[in-house]
PDB file of N, CA and C in Angstrom:
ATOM      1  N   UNK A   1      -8.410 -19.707  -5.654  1.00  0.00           N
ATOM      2  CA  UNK A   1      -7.553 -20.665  -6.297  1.00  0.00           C
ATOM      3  C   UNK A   1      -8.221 -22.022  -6.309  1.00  0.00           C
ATOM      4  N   UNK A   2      -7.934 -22.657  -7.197  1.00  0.00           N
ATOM      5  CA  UNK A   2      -8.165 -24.187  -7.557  1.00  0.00           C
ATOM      6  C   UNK A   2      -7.736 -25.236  -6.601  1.00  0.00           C
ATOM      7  N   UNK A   3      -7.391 -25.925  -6.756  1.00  0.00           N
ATOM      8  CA  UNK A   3      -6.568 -27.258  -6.074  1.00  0.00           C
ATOM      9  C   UNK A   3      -5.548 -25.784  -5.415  1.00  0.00           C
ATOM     10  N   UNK A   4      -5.349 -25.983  -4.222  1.00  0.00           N
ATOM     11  CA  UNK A   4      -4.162 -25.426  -3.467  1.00  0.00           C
ATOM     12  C   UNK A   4      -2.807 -27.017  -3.748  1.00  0.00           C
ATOM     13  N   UNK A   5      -1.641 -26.723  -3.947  1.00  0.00           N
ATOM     14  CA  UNK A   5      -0.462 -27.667  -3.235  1.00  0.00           C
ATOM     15  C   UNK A   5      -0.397 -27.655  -1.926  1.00  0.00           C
ATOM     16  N   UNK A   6       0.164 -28.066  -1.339  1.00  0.00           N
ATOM     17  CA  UNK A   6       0.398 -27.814   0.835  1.00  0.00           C
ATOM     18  C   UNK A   6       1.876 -27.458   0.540  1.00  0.00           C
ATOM     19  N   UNK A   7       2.822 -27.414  -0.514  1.00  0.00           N
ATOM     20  CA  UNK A   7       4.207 -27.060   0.089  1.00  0.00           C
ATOM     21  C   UNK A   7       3.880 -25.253  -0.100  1.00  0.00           C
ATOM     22  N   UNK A   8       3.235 -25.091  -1.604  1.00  0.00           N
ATOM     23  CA  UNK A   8       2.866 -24.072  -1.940  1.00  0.00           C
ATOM     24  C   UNK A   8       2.264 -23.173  -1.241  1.00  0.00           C
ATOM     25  N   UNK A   9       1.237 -23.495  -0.091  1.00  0.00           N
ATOM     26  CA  UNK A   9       0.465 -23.027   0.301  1.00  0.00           C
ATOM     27  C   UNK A   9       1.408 -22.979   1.642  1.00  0.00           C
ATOM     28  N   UNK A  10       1.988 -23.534   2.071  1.00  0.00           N
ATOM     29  CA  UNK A  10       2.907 -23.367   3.779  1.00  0.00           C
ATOM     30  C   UNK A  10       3.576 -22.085   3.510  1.00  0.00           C
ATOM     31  N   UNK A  11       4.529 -22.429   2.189  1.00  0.00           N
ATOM     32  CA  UNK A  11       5.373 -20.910   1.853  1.00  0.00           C
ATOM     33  C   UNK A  11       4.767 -19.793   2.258  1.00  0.00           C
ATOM     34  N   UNK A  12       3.769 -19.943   1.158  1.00  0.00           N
ATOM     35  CA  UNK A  12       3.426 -18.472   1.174  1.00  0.00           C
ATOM     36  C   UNK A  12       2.952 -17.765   2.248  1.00  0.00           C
ATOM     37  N   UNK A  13       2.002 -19.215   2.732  1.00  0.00           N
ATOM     38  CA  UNK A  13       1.756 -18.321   4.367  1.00  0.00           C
ATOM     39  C   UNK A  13       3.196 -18.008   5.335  1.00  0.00           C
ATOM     40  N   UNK A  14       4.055 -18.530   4.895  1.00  0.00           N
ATOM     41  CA  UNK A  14       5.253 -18.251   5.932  1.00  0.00           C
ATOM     42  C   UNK A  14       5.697 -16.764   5.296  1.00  0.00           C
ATOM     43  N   UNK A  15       6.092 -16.677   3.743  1.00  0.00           N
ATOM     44  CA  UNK A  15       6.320 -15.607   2.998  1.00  0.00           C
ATOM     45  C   UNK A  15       5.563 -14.410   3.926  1.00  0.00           C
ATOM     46  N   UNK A  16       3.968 -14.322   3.692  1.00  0.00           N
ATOM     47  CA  UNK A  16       3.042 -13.181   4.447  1.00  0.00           C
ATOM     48  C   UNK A  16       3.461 -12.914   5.569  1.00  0.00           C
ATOM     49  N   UNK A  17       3.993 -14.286   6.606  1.00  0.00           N
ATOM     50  CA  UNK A  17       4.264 -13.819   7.901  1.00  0.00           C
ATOM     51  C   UNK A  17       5.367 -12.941   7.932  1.00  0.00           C
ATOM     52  N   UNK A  18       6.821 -13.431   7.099  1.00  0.00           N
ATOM     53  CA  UNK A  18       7.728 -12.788   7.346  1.00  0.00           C
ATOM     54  C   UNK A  18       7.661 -11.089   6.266  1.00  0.00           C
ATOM     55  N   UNK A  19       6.908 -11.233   5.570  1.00  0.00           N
ATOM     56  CA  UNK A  19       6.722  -9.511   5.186  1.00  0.00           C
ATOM     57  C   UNK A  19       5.882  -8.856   5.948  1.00  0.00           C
ATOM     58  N   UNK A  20       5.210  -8.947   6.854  1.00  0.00           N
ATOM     59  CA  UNK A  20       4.213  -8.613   8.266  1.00  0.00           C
ATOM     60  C   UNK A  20       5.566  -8.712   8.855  1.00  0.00           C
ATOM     61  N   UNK A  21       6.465  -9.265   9.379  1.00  0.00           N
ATOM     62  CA  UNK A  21       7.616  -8.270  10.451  1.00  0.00           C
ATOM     63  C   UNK A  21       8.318  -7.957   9.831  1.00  0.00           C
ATOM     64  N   UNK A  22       8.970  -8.044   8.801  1.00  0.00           N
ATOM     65  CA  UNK A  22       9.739  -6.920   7.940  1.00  0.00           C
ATOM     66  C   UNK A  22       8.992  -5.295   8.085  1.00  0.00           C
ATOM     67  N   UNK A  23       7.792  -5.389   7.615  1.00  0.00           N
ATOM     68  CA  UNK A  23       7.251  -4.349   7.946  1.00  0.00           C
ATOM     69  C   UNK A  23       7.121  -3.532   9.375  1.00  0.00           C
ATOM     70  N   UNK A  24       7.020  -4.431   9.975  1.00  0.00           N
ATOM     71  CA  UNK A  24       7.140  -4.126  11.521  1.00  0.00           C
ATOM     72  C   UNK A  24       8.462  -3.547  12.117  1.00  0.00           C
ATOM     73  N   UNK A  25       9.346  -4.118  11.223  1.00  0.00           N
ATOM     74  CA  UNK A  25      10.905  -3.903  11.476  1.00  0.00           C
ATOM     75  C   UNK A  25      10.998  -2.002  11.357  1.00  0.00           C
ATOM     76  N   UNK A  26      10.231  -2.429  10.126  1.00  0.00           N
ATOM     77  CA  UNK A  26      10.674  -0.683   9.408  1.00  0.00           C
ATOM     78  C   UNK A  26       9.771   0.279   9.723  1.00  0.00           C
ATOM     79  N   UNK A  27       8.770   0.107  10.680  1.00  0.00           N
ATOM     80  CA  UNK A  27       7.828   1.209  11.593  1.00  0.00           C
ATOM     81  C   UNK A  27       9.183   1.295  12.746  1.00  0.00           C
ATOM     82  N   UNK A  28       9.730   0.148  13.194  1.00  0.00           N
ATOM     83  CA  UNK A  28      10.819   0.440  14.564  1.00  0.00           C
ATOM     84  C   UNK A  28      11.973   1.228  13.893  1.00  0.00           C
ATOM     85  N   UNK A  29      12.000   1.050  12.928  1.00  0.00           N
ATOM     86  CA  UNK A  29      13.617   1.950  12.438  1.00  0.00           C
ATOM     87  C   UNK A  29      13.140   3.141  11.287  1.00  0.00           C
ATOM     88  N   UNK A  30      12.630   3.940  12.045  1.00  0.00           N
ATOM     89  CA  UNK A  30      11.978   4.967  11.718  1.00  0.00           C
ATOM     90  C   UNK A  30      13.417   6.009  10.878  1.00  0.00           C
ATOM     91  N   UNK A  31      14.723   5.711  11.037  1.00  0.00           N
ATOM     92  CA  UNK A  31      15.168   6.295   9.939  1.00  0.00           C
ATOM     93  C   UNK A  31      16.842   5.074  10.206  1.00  0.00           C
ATOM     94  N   UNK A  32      17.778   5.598   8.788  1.00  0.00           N
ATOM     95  CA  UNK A  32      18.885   4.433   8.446  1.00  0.00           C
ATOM     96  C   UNK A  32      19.468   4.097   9.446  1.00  0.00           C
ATOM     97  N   UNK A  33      19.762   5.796  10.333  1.00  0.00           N
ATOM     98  CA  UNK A  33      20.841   5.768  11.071  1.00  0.00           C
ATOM     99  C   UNK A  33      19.905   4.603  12.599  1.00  0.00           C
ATOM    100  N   UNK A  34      18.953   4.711  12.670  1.00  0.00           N
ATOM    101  CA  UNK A  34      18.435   4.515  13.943  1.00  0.00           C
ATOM    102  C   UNK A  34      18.364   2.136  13.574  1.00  0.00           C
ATOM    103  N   UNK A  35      18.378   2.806  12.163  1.00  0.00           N
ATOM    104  CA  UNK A  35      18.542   1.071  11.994  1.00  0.00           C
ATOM    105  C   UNK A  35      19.876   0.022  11.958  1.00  0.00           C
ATOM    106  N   UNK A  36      20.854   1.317  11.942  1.00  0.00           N
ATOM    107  CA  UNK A  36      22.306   1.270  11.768  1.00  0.00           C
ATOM    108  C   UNK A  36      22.941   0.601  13.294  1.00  0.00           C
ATOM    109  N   UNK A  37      21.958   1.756  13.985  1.00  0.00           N
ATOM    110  CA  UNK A  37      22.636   1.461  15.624  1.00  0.00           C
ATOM    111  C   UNK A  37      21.647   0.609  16.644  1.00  0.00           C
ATOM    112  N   UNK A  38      20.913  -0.219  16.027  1.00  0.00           N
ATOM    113  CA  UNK A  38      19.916  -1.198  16.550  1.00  0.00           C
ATOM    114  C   UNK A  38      20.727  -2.603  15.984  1.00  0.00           C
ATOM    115  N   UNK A  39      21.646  -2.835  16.356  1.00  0.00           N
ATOM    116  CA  UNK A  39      22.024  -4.368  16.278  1.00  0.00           C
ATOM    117  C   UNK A  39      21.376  -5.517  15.974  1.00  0.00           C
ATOM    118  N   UNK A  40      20.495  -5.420  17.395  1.00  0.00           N
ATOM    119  CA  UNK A  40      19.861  -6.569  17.287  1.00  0.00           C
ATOM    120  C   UNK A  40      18.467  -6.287  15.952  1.00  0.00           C
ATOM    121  N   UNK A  41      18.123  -5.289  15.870  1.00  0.00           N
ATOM    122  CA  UNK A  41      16.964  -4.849  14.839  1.00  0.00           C
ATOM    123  C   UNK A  41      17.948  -5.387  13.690  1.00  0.00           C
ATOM    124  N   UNK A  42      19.029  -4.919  13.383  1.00  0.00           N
ATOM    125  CA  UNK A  42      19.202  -5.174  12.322  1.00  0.00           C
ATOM    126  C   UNK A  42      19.918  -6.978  11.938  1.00  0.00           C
ATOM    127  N   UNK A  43      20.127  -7.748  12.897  1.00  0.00           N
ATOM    128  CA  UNK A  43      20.208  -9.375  12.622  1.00  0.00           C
ATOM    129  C   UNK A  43      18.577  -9.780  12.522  1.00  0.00           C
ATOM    130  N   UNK A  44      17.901  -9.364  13.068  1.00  0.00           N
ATOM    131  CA  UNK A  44      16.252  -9.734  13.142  1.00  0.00           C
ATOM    132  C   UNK A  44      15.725  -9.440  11.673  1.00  0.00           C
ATOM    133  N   UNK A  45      16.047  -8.189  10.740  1.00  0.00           N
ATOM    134  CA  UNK A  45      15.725  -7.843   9.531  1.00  0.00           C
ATOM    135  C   UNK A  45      16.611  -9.124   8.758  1.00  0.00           C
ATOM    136  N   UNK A  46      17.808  -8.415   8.415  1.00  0.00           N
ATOM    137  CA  UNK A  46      18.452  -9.830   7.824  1.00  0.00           C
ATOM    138  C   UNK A  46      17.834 -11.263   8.065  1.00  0.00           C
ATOM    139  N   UNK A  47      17.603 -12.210   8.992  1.00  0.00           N
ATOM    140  CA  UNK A  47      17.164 -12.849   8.809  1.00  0.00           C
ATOM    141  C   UNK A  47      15.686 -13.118   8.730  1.00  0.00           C
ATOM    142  N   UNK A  48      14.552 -12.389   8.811  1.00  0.00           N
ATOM    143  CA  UNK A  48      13.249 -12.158   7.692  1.00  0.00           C
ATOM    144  C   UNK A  48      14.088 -12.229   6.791  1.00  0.00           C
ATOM    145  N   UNK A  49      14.608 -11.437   6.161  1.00  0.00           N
ATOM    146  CA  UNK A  49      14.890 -11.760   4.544  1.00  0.00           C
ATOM    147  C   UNK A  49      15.221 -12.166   4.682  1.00  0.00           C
ATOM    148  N   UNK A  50      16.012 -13.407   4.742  1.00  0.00           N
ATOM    149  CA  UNK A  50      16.904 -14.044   4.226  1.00  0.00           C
ATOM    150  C   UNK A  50      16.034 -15.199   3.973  1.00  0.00           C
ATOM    151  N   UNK A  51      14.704 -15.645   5.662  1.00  0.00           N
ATOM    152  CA  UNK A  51      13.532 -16.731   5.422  1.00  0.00           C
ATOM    153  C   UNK A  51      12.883 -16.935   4.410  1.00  0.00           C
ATOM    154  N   UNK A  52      12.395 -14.896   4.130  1.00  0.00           N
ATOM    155  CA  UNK A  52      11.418 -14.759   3.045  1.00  0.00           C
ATOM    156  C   UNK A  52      12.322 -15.031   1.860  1.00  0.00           C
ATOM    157  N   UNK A  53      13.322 -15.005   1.386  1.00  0.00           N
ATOM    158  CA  UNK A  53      14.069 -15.137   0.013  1.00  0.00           C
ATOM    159  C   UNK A  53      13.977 -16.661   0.042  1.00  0.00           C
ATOM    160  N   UNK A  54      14.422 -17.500   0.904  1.00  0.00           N
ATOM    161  CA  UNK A  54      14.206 -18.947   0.801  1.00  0.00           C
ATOM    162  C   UNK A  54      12.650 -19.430   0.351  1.00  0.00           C
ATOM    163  N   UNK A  55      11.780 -18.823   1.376  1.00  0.00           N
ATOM    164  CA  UNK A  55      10.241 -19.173   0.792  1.00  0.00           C
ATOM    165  C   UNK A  55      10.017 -19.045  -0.593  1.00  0.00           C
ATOM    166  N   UNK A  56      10.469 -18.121  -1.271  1.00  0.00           N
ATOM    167  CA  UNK A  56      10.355 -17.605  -2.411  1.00  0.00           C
ATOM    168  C   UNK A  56      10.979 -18.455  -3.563  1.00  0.00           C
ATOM    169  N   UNK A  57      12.441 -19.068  -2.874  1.00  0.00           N
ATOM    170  CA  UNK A  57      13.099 -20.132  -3.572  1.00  0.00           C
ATOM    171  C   UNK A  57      12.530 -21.430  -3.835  1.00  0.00           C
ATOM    172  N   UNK A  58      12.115 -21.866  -2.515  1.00  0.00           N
ATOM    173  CA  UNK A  58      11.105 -23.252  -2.754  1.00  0.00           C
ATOM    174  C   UNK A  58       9.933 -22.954  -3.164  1.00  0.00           C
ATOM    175  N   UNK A  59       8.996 -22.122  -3.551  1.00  0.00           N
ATOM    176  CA  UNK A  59       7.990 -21.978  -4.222  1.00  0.00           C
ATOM    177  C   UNK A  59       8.702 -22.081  -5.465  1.00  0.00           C
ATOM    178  N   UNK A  60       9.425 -21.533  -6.128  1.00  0.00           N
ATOM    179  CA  UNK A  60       9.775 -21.431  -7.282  1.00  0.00           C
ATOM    180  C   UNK A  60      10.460 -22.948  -8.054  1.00  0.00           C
ATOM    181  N   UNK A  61      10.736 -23.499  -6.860  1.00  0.00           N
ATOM    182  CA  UNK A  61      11.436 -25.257  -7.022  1.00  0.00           C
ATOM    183  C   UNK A  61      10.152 -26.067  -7.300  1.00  0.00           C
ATOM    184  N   UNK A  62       9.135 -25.528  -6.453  1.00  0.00           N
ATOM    185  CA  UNK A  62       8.155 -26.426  -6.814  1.00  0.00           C
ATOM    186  C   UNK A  62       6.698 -26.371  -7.518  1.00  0.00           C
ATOM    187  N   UNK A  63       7.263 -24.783  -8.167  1.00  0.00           N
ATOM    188  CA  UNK A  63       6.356 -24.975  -9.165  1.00  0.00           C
ATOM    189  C   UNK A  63       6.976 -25.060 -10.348  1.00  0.00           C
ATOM    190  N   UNK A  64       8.653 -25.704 -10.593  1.00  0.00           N
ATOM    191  CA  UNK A  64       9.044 -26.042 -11.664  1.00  0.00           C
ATOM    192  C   UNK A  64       9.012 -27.503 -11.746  1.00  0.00           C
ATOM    193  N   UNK A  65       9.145 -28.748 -10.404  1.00  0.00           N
ATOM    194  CA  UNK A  65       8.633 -29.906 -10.006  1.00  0.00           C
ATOM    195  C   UNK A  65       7.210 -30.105 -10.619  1.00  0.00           C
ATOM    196  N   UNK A  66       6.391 -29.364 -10.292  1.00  0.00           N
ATOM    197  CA  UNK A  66       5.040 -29.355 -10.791  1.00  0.00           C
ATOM    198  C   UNK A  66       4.776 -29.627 -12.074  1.00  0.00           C
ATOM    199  N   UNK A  67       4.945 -28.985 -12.619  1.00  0.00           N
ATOM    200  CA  UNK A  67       4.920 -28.661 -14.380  1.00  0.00           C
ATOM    201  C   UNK A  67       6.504 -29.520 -14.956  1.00  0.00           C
ATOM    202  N   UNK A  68       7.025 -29.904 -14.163  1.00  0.00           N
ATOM    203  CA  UNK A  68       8.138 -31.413 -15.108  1.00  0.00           C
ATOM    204  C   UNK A  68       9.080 -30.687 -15.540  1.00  0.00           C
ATOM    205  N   UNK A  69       9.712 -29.203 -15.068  1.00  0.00           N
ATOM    206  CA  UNK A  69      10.531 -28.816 -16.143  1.00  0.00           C
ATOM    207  C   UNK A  69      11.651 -29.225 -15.434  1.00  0.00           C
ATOM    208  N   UNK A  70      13.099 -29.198 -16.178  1.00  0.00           N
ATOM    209  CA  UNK A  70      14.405 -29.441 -15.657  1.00  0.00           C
ATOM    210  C   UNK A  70      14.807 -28.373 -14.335  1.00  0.00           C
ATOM    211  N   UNK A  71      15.428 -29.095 -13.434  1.00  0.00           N
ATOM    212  CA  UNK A  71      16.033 -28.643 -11.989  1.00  0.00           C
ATOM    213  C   UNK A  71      16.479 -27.632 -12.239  1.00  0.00           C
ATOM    214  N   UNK A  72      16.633 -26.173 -11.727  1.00  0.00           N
ATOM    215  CA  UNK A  72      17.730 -25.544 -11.698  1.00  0.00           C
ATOM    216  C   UNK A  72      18.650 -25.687 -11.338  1.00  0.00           C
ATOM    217  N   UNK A  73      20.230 -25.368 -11.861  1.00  0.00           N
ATOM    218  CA  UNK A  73      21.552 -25.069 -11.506  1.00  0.00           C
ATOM    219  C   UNK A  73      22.120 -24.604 -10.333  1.00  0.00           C
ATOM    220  N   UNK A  74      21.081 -23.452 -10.008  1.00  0.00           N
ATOM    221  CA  UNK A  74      21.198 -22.530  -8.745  1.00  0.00           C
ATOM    222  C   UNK A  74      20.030 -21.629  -9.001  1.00  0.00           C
ATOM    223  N   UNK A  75      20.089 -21.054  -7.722  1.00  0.00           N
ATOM    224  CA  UNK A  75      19.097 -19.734  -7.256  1.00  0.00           C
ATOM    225  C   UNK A  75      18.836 -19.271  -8.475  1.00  0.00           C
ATOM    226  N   UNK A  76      19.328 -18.311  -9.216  1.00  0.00           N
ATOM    227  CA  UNK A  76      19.714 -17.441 -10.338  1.00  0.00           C
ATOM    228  C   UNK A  76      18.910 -18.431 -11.379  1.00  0.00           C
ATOM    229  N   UNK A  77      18.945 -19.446 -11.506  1.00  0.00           N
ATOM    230  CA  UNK A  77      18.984 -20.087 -12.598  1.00  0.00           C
ATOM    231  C   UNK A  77      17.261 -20.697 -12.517  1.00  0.00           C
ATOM    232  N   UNK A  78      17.182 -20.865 -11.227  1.00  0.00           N
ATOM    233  CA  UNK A  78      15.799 -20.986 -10.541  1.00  0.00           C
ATOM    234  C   UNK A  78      14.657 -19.821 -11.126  1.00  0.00           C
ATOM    235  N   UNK A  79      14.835 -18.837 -10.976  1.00  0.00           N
ATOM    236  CA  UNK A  79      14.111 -17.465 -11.501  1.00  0.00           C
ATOM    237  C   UNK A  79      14.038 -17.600 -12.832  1.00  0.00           C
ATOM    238  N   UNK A  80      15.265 -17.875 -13.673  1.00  0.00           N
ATOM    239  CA  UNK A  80      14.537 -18.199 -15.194  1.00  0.00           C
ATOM    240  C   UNK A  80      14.255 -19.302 -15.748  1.00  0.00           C
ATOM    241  N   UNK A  81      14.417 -20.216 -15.097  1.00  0.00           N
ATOM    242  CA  UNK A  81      13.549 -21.136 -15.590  1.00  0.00           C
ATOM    243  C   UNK A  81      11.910 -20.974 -15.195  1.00  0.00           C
ATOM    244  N   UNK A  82      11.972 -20.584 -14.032  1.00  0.00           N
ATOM    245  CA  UNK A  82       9.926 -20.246 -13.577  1.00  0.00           C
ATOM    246  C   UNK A  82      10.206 -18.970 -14.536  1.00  0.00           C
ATOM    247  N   UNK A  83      10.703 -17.944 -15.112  1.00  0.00           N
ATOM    248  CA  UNK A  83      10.445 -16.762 -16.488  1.00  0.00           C
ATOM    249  C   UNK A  83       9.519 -17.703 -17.224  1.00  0.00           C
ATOM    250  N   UNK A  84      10.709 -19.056 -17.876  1.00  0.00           N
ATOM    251  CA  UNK A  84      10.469 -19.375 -18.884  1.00  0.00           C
ATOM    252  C   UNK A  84       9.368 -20.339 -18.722  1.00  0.00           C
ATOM    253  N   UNK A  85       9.240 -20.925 -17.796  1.00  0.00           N
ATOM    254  CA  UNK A  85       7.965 -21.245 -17.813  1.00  0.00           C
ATOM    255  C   UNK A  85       6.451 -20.543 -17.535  1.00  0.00           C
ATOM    256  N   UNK A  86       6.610 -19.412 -16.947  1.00  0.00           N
ATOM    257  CA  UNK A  86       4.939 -18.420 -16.870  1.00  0.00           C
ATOM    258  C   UNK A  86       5.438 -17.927 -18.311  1.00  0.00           C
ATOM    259  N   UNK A  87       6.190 -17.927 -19.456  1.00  0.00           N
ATOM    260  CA  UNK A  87       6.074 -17.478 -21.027  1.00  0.00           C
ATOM    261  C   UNK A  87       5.740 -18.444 -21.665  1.00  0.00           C
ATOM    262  N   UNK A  88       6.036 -19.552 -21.279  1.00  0.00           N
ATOM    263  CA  UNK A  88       5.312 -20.214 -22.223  1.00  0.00           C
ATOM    264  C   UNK A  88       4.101 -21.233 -22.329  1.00  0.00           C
ATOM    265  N   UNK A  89       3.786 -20.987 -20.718  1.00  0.00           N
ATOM    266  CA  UNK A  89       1.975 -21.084 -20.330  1.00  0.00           C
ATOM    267  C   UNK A  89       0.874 -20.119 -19.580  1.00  0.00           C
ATOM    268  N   UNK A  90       0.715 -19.364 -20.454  1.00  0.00           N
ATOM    269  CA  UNK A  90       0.055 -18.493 -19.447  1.00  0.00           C
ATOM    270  C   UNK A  90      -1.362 -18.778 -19.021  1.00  0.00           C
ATOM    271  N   UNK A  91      -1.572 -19.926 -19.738  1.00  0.00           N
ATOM    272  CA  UNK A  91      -2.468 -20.842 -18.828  1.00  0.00           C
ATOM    273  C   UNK A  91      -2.623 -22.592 -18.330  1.00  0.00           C
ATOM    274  N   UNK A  92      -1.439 -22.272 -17.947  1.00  0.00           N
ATOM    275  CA  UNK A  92      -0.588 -23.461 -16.843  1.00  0.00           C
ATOM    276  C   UNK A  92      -1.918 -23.303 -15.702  1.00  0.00           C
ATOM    277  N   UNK A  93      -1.777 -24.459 -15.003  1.00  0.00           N
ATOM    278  CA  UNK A  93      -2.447 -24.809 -13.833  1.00  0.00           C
ATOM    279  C   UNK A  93      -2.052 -23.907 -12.602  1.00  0.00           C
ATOM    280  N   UNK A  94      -0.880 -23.808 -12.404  1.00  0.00           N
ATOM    281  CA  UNK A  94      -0.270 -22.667 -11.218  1.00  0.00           C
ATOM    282  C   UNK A  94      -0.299 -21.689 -11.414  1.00  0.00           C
ATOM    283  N   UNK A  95      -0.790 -20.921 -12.297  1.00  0.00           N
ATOM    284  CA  UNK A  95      -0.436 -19.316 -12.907  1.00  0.00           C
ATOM    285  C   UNK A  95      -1.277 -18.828 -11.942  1.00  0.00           C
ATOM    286  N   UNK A  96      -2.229 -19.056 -11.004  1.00  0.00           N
ATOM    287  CA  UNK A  96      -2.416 -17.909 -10.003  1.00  0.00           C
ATOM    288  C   UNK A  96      -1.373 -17.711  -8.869  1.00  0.00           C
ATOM    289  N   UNK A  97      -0.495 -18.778  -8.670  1.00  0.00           N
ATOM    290  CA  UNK A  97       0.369 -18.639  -8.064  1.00  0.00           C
ATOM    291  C   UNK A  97       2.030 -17.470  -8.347  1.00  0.00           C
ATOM    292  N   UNK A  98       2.302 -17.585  -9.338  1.00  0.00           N
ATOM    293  CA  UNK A  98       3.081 -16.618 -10.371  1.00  0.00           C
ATOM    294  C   UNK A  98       2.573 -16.029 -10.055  1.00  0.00           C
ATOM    295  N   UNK A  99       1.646 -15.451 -10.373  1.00  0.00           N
ATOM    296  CA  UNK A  99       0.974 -13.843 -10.591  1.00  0.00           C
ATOM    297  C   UNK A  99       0.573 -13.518  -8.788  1.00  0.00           C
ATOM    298  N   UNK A 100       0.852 -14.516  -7.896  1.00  0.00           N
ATOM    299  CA  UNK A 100       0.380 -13.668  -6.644  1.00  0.00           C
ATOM    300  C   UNK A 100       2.304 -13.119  -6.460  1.00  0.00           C
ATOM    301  N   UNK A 101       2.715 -14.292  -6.736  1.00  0.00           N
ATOM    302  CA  UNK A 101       4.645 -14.231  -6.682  1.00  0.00           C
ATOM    303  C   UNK A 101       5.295 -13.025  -7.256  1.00  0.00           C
ATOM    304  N   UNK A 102       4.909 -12.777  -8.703  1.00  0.00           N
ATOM    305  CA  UNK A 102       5.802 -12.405  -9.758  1.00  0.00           C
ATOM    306  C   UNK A 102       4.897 -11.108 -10.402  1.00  0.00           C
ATOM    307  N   UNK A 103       3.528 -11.128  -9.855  1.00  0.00           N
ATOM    308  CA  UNK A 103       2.752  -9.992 -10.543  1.00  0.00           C
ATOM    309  C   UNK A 103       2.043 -10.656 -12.073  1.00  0.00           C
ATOM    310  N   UNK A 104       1.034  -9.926 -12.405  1.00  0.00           N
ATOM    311  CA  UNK A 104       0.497 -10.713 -13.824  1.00  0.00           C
ATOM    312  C   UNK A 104       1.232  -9.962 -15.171  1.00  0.00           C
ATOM    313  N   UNK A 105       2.078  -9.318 -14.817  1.00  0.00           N
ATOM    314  CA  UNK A 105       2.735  -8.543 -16.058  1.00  0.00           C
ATOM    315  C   UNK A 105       3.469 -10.329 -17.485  1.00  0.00           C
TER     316      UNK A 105
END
């Protein structure tokens, strides 16, 4: 990558960390039921996701900050506006970032 951002670049390394114990989660809960009756396994999963969905949110805030487009509304509204912006630059300055996020489709 080019110029890294630092908010961009904290995320994602936080993003990697928390899908490295998500994963970890789901070697320990080797099947539903065993994840069902692990309590504490299962507040520890929930909140990985819930970190990693936030990381994912502020990356997406600030690579619409970046490129000047209007704030999103909400979450929901957050996701298509970064749509509409990797459609209508697909060679924007951040697009390696998208495509590590969102895939290059």
């Amino acid at each position: 990558m080019g110029h890294v951002d630092d908010v961009i670049a904290d995320r994602l390394k936080l993003l990697a960390e928390y899908v490295d114990e998500l994963r970890s989660y789901q070697e320990r809960a080797a099947t539903f039921r065993v994840y069902l009756d692990d309590k504490m396994l299962r507040r520890a999963v929930e909140r990985a996701l819930q970190v990693a969905v936030e990381a994912c949110l502020d990356i997406g805030r600030r690579l619409i900050a970046l490129e000047g487009f209007r704030y999103p509304e909400d979450n929901k509204d957050m996701f298509q506006v970064n749509l509409t912006l990797r459609r209508r630059s697909q060679a924007f300055q951040y697009k390696e970032y998208y495509e590590k996020i969102y895939g290059s489709g």
